[in-house]
N, C-alpha and C. Protein backbone atom coordinates (compact mmCIF):
# COMPACT_ATOMS: atom_id res chain seq x y z
N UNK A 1 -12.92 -2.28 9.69
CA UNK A 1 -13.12 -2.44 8.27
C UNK A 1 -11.83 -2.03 7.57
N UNK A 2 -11.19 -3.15 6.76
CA UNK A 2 -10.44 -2.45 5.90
C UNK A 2 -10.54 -2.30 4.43
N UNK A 3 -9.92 -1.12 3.80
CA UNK A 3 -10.21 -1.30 2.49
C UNK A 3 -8.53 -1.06 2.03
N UNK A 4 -8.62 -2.06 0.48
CA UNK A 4 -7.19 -2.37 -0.02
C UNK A 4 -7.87 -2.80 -1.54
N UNK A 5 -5.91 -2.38 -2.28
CA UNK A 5 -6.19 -3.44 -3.52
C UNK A 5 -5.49 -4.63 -3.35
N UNK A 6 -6.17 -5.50 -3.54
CA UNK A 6 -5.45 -6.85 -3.81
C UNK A 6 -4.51 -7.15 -5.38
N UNK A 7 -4.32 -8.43 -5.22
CA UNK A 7 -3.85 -8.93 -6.43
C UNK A 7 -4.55 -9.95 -7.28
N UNK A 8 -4.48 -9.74 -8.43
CA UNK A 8 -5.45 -10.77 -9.03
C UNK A 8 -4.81 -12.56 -8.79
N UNK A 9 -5.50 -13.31 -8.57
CA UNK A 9 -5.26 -14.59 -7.53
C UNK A 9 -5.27 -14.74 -6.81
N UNK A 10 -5.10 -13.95 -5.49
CA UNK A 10 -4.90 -13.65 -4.39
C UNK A 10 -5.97 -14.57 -3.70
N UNK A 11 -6.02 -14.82 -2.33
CA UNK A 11 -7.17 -15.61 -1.88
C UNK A 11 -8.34 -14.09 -1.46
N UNK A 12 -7.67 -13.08 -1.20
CA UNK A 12 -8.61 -12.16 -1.41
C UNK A 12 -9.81 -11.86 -2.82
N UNK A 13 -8.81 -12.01 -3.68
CA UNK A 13 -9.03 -11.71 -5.40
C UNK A 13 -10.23 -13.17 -5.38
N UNK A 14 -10.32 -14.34 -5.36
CA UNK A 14 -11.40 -15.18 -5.38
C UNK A 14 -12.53 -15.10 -4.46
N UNK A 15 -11.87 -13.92 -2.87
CA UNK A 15 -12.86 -14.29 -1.81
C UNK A 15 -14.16 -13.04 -2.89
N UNK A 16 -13.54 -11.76 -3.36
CA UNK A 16 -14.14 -11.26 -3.80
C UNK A 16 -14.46 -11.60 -5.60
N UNK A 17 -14.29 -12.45 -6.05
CA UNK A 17 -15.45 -13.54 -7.09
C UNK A 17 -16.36 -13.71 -7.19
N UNK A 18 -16.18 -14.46 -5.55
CA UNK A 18 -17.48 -15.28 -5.22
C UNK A 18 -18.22 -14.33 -5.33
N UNK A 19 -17.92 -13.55 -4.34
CA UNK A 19 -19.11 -12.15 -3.86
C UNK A 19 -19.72 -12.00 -5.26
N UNK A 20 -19.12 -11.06 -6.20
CA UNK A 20 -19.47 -11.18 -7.40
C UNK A 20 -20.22 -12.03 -8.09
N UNK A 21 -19.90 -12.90 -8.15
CA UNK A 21 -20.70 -13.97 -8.54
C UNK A 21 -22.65 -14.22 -8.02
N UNK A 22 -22.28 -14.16 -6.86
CA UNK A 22 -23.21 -14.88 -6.18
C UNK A 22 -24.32 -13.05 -6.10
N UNK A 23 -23.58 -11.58 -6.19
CA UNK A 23 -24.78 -10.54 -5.94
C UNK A 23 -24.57 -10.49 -7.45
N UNK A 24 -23.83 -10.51 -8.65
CA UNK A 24 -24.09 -9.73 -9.75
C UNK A 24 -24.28 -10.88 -11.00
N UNK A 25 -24.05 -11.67 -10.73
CA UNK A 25 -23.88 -13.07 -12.05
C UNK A 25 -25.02 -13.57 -11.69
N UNK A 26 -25.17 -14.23 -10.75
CA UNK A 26 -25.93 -15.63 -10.19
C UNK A 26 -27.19 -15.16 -10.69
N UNK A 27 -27.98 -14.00 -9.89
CA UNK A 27 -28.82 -13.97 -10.37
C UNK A 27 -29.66 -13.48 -11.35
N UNK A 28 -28.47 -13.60 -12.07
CA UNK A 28 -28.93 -13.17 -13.95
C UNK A 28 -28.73 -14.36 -14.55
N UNK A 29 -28.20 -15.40 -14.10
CA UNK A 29 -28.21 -16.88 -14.76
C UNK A 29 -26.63 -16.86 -15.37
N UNK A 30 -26.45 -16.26 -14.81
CA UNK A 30 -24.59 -15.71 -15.77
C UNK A 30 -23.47 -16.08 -14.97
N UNK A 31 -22.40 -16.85 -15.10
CA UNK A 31 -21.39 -17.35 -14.31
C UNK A 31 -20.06 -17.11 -15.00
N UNK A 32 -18.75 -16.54 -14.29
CA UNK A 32 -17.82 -16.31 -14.67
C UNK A 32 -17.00 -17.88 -15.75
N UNK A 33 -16.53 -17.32 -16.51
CA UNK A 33 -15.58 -18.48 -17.18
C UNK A 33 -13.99 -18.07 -17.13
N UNK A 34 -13.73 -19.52 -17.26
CA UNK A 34 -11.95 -19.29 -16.77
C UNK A 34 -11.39 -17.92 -17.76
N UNK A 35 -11.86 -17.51 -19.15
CA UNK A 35 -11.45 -17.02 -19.61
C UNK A 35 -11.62 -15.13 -19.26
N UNK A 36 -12.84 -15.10 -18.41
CA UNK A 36 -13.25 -14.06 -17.71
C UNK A 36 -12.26 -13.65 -16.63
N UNK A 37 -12.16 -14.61 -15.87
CA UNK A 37 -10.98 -14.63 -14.89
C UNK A 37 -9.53 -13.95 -15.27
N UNK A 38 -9.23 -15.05 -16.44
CA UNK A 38 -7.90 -14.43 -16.97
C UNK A 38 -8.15 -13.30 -17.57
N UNK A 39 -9.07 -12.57 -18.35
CA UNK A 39 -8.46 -11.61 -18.63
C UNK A 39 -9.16 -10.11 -17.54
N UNK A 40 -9.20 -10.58 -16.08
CA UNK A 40 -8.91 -9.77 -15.08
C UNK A 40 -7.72 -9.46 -14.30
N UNK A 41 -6.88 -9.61 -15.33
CA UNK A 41 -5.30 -10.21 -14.76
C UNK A 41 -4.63 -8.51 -14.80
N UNK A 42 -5.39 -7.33 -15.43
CA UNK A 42 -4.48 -6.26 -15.39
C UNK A 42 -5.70 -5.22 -14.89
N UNK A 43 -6.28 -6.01 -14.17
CA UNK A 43 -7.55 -4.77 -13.64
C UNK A 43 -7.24 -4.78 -11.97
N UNK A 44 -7.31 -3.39 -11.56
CA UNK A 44 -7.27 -3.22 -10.18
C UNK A 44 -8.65 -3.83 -9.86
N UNK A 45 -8.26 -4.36 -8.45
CA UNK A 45 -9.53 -5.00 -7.52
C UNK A 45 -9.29 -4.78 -6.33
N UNK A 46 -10.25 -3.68 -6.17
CA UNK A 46 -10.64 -3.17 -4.86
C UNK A 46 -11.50 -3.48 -3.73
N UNK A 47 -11.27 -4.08 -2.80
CA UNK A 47 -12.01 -4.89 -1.55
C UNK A 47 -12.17 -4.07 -0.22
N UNK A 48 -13.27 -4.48 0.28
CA UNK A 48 -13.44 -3.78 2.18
C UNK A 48 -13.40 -5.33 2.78
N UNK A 49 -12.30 -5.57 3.91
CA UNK A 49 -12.78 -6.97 4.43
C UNK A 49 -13.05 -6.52 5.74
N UNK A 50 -13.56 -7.36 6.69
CA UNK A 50 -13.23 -7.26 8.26
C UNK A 50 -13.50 -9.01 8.64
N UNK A 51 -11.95 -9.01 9.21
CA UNK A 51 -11.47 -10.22 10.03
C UNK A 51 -11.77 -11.49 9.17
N UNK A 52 -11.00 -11.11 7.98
CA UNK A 52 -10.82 -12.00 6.68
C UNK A 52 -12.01 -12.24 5.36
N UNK A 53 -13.01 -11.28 5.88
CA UNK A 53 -13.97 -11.89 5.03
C UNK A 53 -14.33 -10.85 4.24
N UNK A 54 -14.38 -10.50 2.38
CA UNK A 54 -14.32 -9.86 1.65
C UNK A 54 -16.06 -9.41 1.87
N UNK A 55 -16.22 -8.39 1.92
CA UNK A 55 -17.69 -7.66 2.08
C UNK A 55 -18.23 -6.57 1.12
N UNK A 56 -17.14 -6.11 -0.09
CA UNK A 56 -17.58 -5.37 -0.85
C UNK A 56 -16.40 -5.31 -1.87
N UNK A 57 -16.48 -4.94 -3.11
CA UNK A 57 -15.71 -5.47 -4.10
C UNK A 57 -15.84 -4.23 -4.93
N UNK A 58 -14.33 -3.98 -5.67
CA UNK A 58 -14.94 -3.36 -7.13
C UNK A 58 -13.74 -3.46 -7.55
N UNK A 59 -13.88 -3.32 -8.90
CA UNK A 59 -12.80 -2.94 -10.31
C UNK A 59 -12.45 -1.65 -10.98
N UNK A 60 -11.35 -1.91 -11.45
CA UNK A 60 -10.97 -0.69 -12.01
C UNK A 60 -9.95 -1.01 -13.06
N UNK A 61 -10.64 -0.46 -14.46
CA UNK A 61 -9.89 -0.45 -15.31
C UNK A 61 -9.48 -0.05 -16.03
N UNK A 62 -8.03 0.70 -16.78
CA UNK A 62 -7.56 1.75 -17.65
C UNK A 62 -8.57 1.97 -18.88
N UNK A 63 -8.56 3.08 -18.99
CA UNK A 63 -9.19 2.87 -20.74
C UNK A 63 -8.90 3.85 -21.15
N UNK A 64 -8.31 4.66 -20.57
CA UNK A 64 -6.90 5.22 -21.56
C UNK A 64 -6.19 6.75 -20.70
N UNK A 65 -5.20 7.34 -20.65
CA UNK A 65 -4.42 7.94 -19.96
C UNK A 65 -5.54 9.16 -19.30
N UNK A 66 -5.67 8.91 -17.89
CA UNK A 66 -5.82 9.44 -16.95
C UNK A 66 -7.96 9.28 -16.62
N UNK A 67 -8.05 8.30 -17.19
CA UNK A 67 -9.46 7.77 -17.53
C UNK A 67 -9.38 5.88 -17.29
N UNK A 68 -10.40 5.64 -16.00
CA UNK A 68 -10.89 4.34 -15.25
C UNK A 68 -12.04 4.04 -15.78
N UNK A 69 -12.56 3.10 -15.73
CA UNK A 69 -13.92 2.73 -15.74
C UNK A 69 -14.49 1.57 -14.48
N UNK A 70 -14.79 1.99 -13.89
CA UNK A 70 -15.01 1.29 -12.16
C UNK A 70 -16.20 0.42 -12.88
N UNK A 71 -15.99 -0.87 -12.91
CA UNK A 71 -16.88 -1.84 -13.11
C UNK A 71 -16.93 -3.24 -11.50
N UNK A 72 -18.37 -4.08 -12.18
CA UNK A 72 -18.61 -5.30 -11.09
C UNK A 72 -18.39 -4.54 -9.58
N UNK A 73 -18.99 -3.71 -9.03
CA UNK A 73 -19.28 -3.15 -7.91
C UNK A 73 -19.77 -4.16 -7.36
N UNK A 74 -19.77 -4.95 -6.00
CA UNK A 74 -20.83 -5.09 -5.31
C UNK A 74 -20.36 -5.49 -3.82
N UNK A 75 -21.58 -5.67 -3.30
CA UNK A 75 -21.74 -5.88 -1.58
C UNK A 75 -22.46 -7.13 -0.92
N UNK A 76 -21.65 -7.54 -0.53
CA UNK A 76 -22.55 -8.50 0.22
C UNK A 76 -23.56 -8.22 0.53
N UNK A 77 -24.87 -9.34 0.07
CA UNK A 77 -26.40 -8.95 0.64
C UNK A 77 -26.39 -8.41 1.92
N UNK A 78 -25.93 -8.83 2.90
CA UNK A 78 -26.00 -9.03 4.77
C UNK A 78 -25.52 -7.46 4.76
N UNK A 79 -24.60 -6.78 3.80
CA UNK A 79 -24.29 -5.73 4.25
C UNK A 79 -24.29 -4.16 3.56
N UNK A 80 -25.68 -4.38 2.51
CA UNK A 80 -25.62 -3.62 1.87
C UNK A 80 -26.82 -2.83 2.90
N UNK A 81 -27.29 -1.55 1.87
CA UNK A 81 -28.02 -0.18 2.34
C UNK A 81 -27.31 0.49 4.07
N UNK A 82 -26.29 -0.27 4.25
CA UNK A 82 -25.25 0.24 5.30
C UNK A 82 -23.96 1.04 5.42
N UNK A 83 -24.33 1.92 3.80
CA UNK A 83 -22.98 2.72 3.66
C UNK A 83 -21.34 2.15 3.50
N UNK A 84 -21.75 0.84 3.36
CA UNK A 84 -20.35 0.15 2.59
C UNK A 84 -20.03 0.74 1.26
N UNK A 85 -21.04 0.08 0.60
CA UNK A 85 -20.42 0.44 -0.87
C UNK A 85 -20.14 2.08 -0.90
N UNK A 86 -20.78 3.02 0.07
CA UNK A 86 -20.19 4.13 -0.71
C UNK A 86 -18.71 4.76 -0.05
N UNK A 87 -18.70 3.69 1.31
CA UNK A 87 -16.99 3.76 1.43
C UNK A 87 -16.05 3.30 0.64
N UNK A 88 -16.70 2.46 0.13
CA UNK A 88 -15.89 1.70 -1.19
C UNK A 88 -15.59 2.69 -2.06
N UNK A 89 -16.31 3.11 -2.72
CA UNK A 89 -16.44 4.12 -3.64
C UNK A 89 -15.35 5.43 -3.38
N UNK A 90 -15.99 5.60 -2.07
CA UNK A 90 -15.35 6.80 -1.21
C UNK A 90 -13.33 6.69 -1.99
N UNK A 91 -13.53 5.04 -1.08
CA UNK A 91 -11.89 5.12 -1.02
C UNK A 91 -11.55 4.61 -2.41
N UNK A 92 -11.99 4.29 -3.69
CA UNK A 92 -11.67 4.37 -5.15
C UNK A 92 -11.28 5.65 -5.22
N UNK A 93 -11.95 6.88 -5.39
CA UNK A 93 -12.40 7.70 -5.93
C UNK A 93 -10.97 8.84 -4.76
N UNK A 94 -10.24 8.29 -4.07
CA UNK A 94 -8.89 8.86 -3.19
C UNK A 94 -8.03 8.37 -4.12
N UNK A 95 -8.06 6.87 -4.22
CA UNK A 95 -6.94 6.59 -4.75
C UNK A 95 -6.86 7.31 -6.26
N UNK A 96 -8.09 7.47 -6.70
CA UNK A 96 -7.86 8.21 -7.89
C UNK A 96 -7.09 9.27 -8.00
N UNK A 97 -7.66 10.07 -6.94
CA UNK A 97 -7.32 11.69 -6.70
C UNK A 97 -5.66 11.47 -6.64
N UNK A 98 -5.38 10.46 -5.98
CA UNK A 98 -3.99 10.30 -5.55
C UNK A 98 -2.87 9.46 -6.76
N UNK A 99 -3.83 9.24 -7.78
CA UNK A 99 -2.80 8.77 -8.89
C UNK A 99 -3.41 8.99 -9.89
N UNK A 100 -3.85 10.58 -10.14
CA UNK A 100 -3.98 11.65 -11.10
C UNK A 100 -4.95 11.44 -12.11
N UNK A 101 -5.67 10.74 -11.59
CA UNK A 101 -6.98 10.07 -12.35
C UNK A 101 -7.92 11.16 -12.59
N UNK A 102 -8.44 11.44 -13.83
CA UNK A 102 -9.44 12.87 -14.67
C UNK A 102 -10.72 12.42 -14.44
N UNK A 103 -10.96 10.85 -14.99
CA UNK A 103 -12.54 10.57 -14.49
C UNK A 103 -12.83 9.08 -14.67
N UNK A 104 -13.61 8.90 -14.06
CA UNK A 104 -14.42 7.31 -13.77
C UNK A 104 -15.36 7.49 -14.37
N UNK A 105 -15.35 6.69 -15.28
CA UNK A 105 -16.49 6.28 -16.00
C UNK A 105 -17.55 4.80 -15.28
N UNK A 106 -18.39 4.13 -15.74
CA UNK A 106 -18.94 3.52 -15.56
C UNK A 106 -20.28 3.51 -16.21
N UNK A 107 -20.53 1.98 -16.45
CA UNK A 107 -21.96 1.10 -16.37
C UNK A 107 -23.01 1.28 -15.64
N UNK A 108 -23.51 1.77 -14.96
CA UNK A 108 -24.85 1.32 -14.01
C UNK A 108 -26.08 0.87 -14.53
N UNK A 109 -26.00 -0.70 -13.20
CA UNK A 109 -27.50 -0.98 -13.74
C UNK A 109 -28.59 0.34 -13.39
N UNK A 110 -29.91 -0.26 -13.64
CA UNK A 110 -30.73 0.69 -13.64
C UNK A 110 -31.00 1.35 -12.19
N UNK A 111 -31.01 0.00 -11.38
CA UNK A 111 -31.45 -0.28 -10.09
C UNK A 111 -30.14 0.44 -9.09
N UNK A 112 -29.56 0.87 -9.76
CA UNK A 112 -27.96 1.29 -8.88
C UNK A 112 -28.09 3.05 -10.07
N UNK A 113 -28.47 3.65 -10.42
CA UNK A 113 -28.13 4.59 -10.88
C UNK A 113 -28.44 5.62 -9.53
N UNK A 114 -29.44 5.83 -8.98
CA UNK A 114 -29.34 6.63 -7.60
C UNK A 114 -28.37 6.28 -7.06
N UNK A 115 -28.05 5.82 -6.28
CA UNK A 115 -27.30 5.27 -6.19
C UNK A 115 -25.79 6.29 -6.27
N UNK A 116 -25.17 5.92 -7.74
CA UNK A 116 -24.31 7.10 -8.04
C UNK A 116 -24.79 8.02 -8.44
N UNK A 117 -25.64 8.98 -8.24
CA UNK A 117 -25.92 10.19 -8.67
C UNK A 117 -25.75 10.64 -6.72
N UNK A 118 -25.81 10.29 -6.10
CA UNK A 118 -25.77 10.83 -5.02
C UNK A 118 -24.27 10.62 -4.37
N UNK A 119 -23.40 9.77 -5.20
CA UNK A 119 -21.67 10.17 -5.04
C UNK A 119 -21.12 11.46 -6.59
N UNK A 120 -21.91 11.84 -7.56
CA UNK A 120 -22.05 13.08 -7.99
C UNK A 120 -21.93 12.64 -9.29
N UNK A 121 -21.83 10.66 -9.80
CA UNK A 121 -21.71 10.51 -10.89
C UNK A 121 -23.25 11.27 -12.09
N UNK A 122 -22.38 11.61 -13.33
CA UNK A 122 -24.07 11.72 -14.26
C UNK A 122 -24.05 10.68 -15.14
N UNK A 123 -25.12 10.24 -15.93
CA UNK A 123 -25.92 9.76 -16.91
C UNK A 123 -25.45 10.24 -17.85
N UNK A 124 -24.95 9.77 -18.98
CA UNK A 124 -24.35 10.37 -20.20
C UNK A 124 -25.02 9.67 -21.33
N UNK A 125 -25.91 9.94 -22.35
CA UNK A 125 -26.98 9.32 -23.10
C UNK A 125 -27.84 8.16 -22.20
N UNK A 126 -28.57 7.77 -23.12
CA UNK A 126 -29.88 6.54 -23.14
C UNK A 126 -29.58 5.49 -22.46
N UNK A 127 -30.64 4.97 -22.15
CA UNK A 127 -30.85 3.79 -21.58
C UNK A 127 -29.88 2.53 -22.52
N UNK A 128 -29.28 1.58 -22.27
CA UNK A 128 -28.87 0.86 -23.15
C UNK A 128 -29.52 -0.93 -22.57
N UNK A 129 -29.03 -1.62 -22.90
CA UNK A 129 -29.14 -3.54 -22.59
C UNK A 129 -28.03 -4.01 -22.29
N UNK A 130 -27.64 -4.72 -21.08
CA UNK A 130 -26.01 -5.12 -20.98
C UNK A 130 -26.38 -6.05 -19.99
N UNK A 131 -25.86 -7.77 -20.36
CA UNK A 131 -25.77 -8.78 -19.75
C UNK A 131 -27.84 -8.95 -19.52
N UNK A 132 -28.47 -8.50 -20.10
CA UNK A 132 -29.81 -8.39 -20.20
C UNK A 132 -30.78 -7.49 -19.68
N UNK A 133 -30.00 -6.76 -19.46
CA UNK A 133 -30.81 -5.45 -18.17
C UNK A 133 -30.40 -4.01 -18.66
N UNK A 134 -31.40 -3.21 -18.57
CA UNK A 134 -31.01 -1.60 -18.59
C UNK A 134 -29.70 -1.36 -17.81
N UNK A 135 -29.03 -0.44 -18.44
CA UNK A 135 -27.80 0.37 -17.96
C UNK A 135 -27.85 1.63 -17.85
N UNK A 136 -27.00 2.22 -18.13
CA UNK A 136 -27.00 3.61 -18.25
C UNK A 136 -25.32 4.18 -18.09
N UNK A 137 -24.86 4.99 -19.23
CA UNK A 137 -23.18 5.22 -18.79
C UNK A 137 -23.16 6.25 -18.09
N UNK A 138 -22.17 6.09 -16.75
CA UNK A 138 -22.27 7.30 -15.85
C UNK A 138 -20.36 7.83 -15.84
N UNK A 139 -20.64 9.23 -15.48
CA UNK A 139 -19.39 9.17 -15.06
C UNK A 139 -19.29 10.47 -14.24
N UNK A 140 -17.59 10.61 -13.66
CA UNK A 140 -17.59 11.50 -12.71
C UNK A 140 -16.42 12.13 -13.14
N UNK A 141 -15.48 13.45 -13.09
CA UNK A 141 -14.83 13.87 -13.13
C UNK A 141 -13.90 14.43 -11.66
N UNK A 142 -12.75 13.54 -11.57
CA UNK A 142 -12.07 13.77 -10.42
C UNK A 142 -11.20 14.88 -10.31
N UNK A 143 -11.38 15.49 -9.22
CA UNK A 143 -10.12 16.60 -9.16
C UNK A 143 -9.36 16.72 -7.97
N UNK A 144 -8.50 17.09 -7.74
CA UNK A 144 -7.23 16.50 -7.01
C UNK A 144 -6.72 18.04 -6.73
């Protein structure tokens, strides 16, 4: 298994799209537009492949000096509740440590908030609606 950031275009950067697409869009009726695409042009994208094929995905994006917001997490169906995503996570949450990052914020759907509470993220106010579904803002404070 490896995990890396790619580049946005990359044939990695679309292999992990699709993924996206097909666990977090598709079945909300919601499909990326070219203009979605482009403006992923300054967001880190973080991938696990093995032997070319993208298996878990995530983002990361500034929102302001020494503060990420790790968005569009996901895992291939075939390979989720198998401790991928939280290697994923795992290895975000290094690179953070390793380029002085204070805290990750994040979205979680509802259905994913265990989820991060058991990598040590919290719940920070109410329930909210996003892309049509409960959320909840979580975040974590990194230390290095």
């Amino acid at each position: 298994m490896k995990f890396q950031i790619v580049d946005h275009g990359s044939t990695e950067y679309y292999q992990a799209l699709a993924l996206r697409d097909e666990v977090l869009r598709a079945p909300l009726g919601l499909f990326f537009s070219g203009e979605d695409i482009r403006s992923e042009k300054d967001y880190l994208h973080f991938i696990s492949s093995f032997e070319g094929r993208v298996l878990a995905t995530a983002q990361m994006l500034p929102i302001e000096k020494g503060i990420y917001k790790m968005r569009q997490v996901a895992v291939d169906f075939e390979f989720q509740s198998q401790g991928l995503g939280s290697k994923l996570i795992e290895f975000i949450e290094n690179w953070a440590v390793n380029n002085s990052i204070d805290k990750i914020v994040l979205h979680a759907r509802e259905t994913a908030v265990e989820f991060y509470e058991k990598r040590c993220y919290e719940i920070i106010g109410d329930v909210f609606t996003e892309v049509g579904i409960p959320h909840f803002f979580m975040e974590k404070h990194i230390s290095s």
